[in-house]
Protein backbone atom coordinates (compact mmCIF):
# COMPACT_ATOMS: atom_id res chain seq x y z
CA UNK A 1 130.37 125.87 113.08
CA UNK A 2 128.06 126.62 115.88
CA UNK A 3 124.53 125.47 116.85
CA UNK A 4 123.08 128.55 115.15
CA UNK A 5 125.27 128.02 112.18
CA UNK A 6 123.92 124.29 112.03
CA UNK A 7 120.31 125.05 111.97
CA UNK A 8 120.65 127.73 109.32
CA UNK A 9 122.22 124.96 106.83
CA UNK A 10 119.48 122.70 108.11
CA UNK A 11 116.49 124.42 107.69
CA UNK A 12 118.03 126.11 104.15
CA UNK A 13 118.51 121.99 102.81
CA UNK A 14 114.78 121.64 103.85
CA UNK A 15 113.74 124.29 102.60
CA UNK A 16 115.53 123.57 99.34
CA UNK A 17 114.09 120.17 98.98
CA UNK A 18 110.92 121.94 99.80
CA UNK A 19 111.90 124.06 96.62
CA UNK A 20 112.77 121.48 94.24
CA UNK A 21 109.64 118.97 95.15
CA UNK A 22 107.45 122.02 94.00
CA UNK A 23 109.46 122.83 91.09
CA UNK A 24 108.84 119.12 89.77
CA UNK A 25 105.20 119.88 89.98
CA UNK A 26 105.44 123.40 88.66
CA UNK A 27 108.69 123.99 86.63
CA UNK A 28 108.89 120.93 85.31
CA UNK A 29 105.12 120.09 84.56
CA UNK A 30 103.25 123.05 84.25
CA UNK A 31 101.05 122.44 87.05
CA UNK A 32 100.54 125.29 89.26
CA UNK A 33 100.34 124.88 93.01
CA UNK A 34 99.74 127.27 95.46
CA UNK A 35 99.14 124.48 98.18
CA UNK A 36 102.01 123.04 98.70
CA UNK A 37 102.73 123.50 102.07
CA UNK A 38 99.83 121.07 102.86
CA UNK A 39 101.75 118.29 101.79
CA UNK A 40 104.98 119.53 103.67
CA UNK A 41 102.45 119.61 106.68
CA UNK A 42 101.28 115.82 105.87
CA UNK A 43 104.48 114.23 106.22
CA UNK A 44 105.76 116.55 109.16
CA UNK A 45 102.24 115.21 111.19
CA UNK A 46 102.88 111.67 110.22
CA UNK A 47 106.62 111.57 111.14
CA UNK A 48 106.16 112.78 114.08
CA UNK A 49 102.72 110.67 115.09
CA UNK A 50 104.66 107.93 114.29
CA UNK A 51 108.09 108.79 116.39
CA UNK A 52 105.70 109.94 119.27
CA UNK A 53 104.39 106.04 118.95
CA UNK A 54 107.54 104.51 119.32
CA UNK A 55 108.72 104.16 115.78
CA UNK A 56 112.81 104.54 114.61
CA UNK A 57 113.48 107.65 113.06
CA UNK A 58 114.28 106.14 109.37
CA UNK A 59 110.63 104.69 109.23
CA UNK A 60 108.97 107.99 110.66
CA UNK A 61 110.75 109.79 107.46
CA UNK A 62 109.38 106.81 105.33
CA UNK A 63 105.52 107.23 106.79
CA UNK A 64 106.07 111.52 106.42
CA UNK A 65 106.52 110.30 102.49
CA UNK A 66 104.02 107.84 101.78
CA UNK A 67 101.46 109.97 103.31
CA UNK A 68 101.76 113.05 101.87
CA UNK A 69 101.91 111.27 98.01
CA UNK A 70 98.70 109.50 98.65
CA UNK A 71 97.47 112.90 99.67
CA UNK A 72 99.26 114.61 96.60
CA UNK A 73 97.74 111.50 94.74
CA UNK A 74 94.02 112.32 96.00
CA UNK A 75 94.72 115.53 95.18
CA UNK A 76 96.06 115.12 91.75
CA UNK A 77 93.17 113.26 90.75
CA UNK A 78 90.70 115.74 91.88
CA UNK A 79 92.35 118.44 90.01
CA UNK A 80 92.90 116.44 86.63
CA UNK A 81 89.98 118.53 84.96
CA UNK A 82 91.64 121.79 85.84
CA UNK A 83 94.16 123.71 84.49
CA UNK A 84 96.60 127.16 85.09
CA UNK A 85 94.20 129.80 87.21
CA UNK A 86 92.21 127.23 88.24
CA UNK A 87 94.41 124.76 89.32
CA UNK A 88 96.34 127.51 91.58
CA UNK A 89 92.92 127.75 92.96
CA UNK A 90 92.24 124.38 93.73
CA UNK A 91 95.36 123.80 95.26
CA UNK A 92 95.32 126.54 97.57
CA UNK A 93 91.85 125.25 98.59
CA UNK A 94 93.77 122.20 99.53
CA UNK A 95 96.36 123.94 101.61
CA UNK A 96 92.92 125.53 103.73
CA UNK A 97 91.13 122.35 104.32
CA UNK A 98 94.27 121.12 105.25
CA UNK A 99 94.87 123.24 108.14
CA UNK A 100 91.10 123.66 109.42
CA UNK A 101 91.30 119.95 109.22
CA UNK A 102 94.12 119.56 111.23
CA UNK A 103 93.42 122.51 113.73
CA UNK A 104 90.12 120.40 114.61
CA UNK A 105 92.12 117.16 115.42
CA UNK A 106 92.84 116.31 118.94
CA UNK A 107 94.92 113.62 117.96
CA UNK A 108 96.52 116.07 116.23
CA UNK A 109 96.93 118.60 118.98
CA UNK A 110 94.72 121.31 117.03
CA UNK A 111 95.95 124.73 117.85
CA UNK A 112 98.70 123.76 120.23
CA UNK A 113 99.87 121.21 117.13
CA UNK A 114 102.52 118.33 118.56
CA UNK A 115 105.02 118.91 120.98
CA UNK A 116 108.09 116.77 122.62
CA UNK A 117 109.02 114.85 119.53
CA UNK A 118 111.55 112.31 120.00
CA UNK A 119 115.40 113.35 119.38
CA UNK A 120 116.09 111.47 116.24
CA UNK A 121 119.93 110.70 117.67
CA UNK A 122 121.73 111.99 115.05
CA UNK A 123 123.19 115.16 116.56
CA UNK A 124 122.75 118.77 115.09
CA UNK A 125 125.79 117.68 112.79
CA UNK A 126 124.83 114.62 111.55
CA UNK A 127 120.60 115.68 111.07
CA UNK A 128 122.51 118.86 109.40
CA UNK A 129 124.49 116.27 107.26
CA UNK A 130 121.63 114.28 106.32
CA UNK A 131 118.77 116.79 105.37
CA UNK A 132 121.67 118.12 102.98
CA UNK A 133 122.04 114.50 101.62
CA UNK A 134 118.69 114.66 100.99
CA UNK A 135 118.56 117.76 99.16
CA UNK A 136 121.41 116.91 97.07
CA UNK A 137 119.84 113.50 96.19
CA UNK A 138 116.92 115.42 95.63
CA UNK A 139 118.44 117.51 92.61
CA UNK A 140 120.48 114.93 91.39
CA UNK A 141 117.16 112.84 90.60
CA UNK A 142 115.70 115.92 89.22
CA UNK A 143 118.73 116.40 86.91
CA UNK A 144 117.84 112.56 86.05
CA UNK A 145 114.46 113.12 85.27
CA UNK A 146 114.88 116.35 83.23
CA UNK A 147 117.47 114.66 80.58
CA UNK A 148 115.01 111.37 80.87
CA UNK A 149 111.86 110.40 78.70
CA UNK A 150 109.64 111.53 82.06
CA UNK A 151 111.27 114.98 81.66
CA UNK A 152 110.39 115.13 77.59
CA UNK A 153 107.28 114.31 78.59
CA UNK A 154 106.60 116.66 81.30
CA UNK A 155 107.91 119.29 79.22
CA UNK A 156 105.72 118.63 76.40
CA UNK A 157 102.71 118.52 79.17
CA UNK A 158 103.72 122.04 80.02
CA UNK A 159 103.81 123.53 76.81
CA UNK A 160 100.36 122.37 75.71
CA UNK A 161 98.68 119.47 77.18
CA UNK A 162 96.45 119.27 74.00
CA UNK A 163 99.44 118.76 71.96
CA UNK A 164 101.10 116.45 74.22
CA UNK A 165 98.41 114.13 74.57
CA UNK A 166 98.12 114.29 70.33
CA UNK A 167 102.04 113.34 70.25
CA UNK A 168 100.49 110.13 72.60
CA UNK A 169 101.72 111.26 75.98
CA UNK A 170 99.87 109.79 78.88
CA UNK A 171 98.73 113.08 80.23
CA UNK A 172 97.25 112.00 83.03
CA UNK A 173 99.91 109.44 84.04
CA UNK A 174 102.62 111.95 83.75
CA UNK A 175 100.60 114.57 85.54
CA UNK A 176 100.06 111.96 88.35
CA UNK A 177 103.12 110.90 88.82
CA UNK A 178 104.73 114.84 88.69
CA UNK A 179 102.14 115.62 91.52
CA UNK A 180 103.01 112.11 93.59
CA UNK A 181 106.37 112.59 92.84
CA UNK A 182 106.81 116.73 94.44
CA UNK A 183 104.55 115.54 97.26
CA UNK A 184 106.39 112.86 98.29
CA UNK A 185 109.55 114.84 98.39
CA UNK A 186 107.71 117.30 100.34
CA UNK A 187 106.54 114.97 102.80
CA UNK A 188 110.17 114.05 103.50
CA UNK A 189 111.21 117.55 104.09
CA UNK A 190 107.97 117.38 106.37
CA UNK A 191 109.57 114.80 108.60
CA UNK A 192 112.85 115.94 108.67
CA UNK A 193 111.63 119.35 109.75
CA UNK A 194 109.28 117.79 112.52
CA UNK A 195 111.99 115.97 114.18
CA UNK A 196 114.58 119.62 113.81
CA UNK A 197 112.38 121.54 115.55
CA UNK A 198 110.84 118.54 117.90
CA UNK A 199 107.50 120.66 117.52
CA UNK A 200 104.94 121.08 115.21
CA UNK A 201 101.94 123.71 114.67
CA UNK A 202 99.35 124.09 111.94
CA UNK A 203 100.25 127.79 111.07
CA UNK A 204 103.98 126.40 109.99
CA UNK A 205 102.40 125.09 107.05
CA UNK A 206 100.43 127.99 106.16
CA UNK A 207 99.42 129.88 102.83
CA UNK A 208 102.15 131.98 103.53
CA UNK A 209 104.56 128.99 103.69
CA UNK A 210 103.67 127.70 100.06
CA UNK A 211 103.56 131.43 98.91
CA UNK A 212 107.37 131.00 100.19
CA UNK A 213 108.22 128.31 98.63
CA UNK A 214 106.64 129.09 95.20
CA UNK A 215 108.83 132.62 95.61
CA UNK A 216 112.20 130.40 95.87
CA UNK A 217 111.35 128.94 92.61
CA UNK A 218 110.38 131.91 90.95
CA UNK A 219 113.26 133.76 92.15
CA UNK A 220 115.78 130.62 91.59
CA UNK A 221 114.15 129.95 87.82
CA UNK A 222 111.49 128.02 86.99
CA UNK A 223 112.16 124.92 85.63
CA UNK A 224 116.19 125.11 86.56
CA UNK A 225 117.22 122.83 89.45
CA UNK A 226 120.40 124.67 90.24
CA UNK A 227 118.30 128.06 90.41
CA UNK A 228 115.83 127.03 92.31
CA UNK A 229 118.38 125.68 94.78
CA UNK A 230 120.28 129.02 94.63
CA UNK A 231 116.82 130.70 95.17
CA UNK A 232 116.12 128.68 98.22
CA UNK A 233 118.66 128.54 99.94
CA UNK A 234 118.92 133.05 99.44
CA UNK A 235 115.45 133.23 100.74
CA UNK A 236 115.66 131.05 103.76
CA UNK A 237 119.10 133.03 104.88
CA UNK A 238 117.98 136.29 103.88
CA UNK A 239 115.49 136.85 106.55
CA UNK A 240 117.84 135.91 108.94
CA UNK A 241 120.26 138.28 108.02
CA UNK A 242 117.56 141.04 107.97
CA UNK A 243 115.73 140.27 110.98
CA UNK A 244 114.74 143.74 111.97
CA UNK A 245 111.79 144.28 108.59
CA UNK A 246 110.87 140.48 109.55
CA UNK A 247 107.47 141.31 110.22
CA UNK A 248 107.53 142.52 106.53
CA UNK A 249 108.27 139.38 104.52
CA UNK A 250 105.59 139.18 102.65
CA UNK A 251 105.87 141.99 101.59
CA UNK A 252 108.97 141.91 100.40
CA UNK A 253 108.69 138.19 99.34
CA UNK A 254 105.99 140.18 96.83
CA UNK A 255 107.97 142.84 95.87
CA UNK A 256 110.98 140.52 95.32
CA UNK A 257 108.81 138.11 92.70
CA UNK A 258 107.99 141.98 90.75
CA UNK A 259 110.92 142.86 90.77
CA UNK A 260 112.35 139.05 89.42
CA UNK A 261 109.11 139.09 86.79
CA UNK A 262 109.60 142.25 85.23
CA UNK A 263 113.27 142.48 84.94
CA UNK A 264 114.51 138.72 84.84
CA UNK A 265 111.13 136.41 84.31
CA UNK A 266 113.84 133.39 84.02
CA UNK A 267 114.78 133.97 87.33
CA UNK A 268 118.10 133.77 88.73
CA UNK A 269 119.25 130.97 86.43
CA UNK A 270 117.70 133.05 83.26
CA UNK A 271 119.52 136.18 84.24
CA UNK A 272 122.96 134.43 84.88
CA UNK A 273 123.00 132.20 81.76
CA UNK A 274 124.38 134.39 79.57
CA UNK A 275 126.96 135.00 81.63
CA UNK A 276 128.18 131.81 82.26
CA UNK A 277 127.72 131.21 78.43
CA UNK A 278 130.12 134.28 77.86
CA UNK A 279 132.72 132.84 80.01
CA UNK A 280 132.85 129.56 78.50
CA UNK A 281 133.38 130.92 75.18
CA UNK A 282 135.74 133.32 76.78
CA UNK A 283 137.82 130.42 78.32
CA UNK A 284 136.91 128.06 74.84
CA UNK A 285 138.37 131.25 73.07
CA UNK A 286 141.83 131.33 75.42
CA UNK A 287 142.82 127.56 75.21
């Protein structure tokens, strides 16, 4: 596998755990976010600060994280009163103060963002290696937390808060820790993809950016772990494949969620689940 080869697999695993951090928040809880790029921005900017400083590569991932869920916990408290179209709103808000903020920074390098990043000294293979790690840790937790009492509850949340908080759900606890929870995950994603690219601007964690990542979901499934990995990982190598129209992703990105929300609103994992329930019975039917 070449160097090209390597940093398609790399930036699909972030990308993925990108995917499945806002599908906690989203698929999982109900809570719509259309900012979520902000918090992949807030660990990428504190990773690399801190490698810039002098600190080892494992802690730089570890400040990426604890940054961006104090931000996703600021956040999530702000936007406890607010719900569905609203919430989007709010979020996306978030995402714009987040990069006016950060364009304004000199210690932040404003519109020339951070450059010369230390090499983390893993190798193409081995950073390869780990953001996949990562990403598979990253569903196997969210596998965990759907079958688990956090996952019941986060359901419920979704369905009707109302009628989750009657059943005695903590809303707000399980609505915090959702939103800390994705954000955190994002903010790891943040620092691996600071120290694979070794440079940093604000417009990589743009609107367009969390409209990308809310597309993988919707296209994956919302909701389904294994979709929404399926979904990310076919929109990160797509536009590489099709590089001539990409100057029109967007617009296909939009045309692409129509398409998925009029013919298959489950998604990917929706449209393929009958299938896969026909061949088990199929194969339950031959033994």
């Amino acid at each position: 596998m070449g160097s090209y080869e390597l940093s398609l697999v790399t930036l699909a695993a972030i990308y993925a755990m990108l995917a499945l951090s806002l599908n906690l928040i989203t698929g999982f809880c109900g809570q719509i976010s259309l900012g979520h790029a902000a918090f992949f921005g807030a660990g990428a900017y504190a990773a690399a600060l801190l490698s810039k400083s002098g600190g080892p590569f494992v802690a730089a991932l570890g400040a990426g994280m604890l940054v961006a869920a104090l931000f996703g916990l600021v956040v999530g408290l702000a936007s406890l009163r607010v719900r569905h179209d609203f919430l989007a709103i709010t979020t996306m808000g978030v995402g714009f103060l987040f990069l006016g903020f950060v364009r304004k920074q000199k210690a932040l390098g404003a519109e020339l963002g951070i450059s010369g990043i230390p090499d983390h000294g893993l190798g193409a293979w081995g950073l390869a290696l780990l953001a996949v790690a990562l990403t598979v840790a990253t569903a196997i937790l969210s596998l965990h937390i759907r079958r688990a009492w956090a996952g019941r509850a986060f359901a419920a949340i979704a369905d009707d808060e109302d009628t989750a908080r009657t059943m005695g759900i903590d809303v707000v606890r399980y609505k915090l820790v959702a939103f800390v929870m994705g954000t955190a995950i994002a903010g790891l994603a943040g620092g691996v993809f600071a120290h694979f690219t070794r440079f940093i601007i604000p417009d990589a964690f743009g609107f367009t950016v969390s409209i990308s990542i809310l597309a993988m979901v919707i296209v994956g499934g919302i909701g389904s772990t294994w979709g929404v990995l399926v979904g990310a990982v076919m929109l990160t190598l797509l536009p590489e494949l099709f590089r001539f129209i990409n100057d029109y992703k967007l617009l296909i990105y939009g045309s692409l969620l129509l398409l998925v929300m009029r013919f298959a609103p489950g998604g990917l994992a929706g449209a393929l689940a009958p299938l896969f329930r026909r061949a088990g019975t199929a194969a339950g039917g031959a033994r």
